[in-house]
N, C-alpha and C. Protein backbone atom coordinates (compact mmCIF):
# COMPACT_ATOMS: atom_id res chain seq x y z
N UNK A 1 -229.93 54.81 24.20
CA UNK A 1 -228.77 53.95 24.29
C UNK A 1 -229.23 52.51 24.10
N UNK A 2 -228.43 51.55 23.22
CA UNK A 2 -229.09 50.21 22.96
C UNK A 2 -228.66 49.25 24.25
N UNK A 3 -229.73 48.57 24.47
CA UNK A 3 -229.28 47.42 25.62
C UNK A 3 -227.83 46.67 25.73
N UNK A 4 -227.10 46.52 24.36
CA UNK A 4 -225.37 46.05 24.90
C UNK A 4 -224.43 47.06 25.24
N UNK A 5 -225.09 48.63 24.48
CA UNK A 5 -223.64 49.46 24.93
C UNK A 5 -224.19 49.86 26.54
N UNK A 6 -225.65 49.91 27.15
CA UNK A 6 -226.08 50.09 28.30
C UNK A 6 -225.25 48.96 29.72
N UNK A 7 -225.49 47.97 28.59
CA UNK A 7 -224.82 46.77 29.73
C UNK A 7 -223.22 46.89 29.50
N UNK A 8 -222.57 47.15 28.73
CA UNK A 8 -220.95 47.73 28.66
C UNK A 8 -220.94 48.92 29.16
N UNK A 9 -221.39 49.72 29.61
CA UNK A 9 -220.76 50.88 30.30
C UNK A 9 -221.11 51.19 31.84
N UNK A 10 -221.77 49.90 32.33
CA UNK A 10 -222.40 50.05 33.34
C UNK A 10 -221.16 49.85 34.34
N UNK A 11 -220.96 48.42 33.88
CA UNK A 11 -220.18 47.98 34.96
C UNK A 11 -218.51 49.17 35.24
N UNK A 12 -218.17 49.83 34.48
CA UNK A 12 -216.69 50.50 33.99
C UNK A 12 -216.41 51.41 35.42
N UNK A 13 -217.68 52.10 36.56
CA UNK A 13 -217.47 52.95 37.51
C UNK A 13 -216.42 51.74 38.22
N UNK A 14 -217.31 50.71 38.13
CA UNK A 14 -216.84 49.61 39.73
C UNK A 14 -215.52 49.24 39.18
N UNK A 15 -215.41 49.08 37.64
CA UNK A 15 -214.23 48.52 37.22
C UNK A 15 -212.82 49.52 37.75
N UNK A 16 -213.24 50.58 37.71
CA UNK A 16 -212.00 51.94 37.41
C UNK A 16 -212.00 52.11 38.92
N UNK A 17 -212.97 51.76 40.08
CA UNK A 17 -212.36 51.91 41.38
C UNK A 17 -211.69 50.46 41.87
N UNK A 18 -211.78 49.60 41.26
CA UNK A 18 -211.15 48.40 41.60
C UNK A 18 -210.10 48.65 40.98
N UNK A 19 -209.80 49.15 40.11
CA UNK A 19 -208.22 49.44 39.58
C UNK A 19 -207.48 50.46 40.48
N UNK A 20 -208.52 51.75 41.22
CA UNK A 20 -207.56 52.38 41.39
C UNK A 20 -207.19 52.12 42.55
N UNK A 21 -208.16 51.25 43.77
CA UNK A 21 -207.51 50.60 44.81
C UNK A 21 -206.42 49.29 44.16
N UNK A 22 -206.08 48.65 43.35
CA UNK A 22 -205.29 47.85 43.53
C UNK A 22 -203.94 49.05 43.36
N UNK A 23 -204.26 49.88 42.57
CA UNK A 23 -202.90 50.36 42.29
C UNK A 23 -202.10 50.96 43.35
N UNK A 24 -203.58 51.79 44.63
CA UNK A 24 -203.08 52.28 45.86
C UNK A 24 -202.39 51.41 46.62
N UNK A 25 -202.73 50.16 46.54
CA UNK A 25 -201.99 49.21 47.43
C UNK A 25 -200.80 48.64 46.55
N UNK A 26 -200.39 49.62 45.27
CA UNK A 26 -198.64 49.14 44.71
C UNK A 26 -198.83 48.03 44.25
N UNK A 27 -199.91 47.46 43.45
CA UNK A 27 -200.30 46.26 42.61
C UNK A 27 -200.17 47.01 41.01
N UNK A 28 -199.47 46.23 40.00
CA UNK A 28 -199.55 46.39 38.91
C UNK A 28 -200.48 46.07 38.12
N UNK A 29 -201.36 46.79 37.44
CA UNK A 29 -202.13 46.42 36.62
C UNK A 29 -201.99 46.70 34.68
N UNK A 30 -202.74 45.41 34.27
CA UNK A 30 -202.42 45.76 32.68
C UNK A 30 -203.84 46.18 32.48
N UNK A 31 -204.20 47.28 31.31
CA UNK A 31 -205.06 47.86 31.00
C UNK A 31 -205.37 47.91 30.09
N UNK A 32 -206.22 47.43 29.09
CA UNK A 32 -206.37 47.77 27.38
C UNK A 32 -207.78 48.28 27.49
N UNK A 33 -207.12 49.50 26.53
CA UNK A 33 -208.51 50.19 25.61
C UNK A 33 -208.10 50.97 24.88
N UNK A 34 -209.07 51.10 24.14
CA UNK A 34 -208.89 51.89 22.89
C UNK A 34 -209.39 53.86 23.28
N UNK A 35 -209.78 53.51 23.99
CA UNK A 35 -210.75 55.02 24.53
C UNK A 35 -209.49 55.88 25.29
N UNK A 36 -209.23 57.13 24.73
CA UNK A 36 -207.69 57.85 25.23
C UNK A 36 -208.13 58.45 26.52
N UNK A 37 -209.51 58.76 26.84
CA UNK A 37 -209.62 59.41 28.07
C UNK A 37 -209.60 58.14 29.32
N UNK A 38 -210.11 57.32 29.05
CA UNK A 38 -209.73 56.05 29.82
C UNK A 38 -208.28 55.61 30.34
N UNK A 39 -207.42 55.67 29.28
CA UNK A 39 -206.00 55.39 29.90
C UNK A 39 -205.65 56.84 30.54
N UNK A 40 -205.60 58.16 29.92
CA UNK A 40 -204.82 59.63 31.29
C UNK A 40 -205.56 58.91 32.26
N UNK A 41 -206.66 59.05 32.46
CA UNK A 41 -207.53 58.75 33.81
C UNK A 41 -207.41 57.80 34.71
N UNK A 42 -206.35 56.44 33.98
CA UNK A 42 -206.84 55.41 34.82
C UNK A 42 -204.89 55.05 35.37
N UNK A 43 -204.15 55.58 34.05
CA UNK A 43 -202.84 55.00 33.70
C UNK A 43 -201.39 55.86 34.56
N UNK A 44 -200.34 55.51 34.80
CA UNK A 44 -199.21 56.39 34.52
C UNK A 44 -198.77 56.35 34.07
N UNK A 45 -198.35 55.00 33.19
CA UNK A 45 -197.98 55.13 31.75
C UNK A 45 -198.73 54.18 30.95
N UNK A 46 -198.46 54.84 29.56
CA UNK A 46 -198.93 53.76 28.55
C UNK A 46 -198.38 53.21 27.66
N UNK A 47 -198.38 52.09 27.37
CA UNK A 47 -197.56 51.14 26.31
C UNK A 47 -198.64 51.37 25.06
N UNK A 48 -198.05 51.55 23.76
CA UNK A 48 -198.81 51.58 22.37
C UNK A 48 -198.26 50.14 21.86
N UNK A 49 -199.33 49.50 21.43
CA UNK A 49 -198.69 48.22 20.29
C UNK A 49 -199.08 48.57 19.24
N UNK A 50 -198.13 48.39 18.29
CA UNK A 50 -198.40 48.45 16.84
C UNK A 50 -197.77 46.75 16.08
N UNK A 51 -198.76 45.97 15.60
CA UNK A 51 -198.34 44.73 15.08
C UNK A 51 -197.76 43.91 15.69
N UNK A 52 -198.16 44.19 17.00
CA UNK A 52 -197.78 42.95 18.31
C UNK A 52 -196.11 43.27 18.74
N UNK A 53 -196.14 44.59 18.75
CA UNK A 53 -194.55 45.40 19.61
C UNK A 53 -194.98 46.52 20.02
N UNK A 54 -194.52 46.46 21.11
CA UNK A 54 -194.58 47.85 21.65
C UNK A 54 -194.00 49.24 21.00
N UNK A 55 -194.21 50.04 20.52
CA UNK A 55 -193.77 51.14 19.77
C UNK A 55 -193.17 52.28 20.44
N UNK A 56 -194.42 52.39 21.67
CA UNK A 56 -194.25 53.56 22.73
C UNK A 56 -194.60 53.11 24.09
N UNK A 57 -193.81 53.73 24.57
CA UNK A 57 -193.92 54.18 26.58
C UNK A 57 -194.16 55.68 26.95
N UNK A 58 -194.72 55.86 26.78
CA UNK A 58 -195.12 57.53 27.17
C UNK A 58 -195.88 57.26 28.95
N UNK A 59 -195.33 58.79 29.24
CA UNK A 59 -196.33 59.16 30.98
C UNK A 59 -197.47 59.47 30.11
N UNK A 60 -198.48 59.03 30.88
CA UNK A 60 -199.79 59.21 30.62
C UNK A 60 -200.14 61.02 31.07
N UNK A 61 -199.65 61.51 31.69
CA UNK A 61 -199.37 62.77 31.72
C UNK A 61 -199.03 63.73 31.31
N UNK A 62 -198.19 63.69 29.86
CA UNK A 62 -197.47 64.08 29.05
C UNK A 62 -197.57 63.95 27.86
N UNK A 63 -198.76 62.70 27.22
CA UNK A 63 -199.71 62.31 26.07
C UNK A 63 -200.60 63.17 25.88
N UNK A 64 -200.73 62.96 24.48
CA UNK A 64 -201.80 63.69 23.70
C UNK A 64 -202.84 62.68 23.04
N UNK A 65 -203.42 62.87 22.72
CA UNK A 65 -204.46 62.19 21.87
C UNK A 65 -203.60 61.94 20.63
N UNK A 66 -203.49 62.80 20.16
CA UNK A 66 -202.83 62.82 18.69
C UNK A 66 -201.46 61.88 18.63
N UNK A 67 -200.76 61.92 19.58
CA UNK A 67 -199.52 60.73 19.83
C UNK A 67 -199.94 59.82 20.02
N UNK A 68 -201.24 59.23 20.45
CA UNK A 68 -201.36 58.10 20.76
C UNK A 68 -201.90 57.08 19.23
N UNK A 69 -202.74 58.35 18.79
CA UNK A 69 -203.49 57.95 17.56
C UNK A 69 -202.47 58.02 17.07
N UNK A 70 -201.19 58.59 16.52
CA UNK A 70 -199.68 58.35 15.49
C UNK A 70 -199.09 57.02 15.89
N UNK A 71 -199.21 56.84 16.96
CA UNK A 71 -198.38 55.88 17.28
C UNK A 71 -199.19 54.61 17.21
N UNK A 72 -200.55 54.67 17.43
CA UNK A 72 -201.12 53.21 16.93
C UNK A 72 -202.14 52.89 15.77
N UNK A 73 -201.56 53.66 14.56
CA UNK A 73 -201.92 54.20 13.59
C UNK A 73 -200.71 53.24 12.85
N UNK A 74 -199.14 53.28 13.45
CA UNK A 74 -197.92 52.97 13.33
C UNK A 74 -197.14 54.18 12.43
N UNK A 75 -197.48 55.02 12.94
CA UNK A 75 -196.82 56.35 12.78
C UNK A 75 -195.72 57.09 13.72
N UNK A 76 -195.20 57.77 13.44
CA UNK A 76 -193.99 58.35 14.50
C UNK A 76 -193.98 59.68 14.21
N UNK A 77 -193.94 60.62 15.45
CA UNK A 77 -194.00 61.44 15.77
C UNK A 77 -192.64 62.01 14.91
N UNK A 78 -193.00 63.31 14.13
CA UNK A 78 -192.34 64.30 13.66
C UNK A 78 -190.82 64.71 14.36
């Protein structure tokens, strides 16, 4: 593993329990990434932007990979 993706993935444990205590205490948080297992894991829902608008609101529960990639691709689901 090269020394910047070592130093980017280090910090992400402490990051994702500091998110999930703010959220226990009913604090809203905004979240960006590109990585789909990151948002089910971290999200209850997710907003897609496509060209600086929101496209989609999906439960993060109820997403697929493949909807997320259609939708910020700027594609629409069949």
């Amino acid at each position: 593993m090269s020394r910047r993706k070592a130093s980017i993935s280090k910090p992400k444990p402490k990051l994702f329990t500091l998110i999930d205590n703010l959220a226990r205490e009913g604090k809203g948080i905004i979240y960006a990434s590109g990585e789909f297992s990151e948002l089910v894991g971290l999200c209850d829902r997710i907003c897609v932007l496509w060209d600086g608008r929101i496209v989609a609101e999906l439960a993060a529960r109820d997403v697929t990979e493949e909807t997320l990639m259609l939708y910020s691709t700027g594609g629409t689901p069949a």
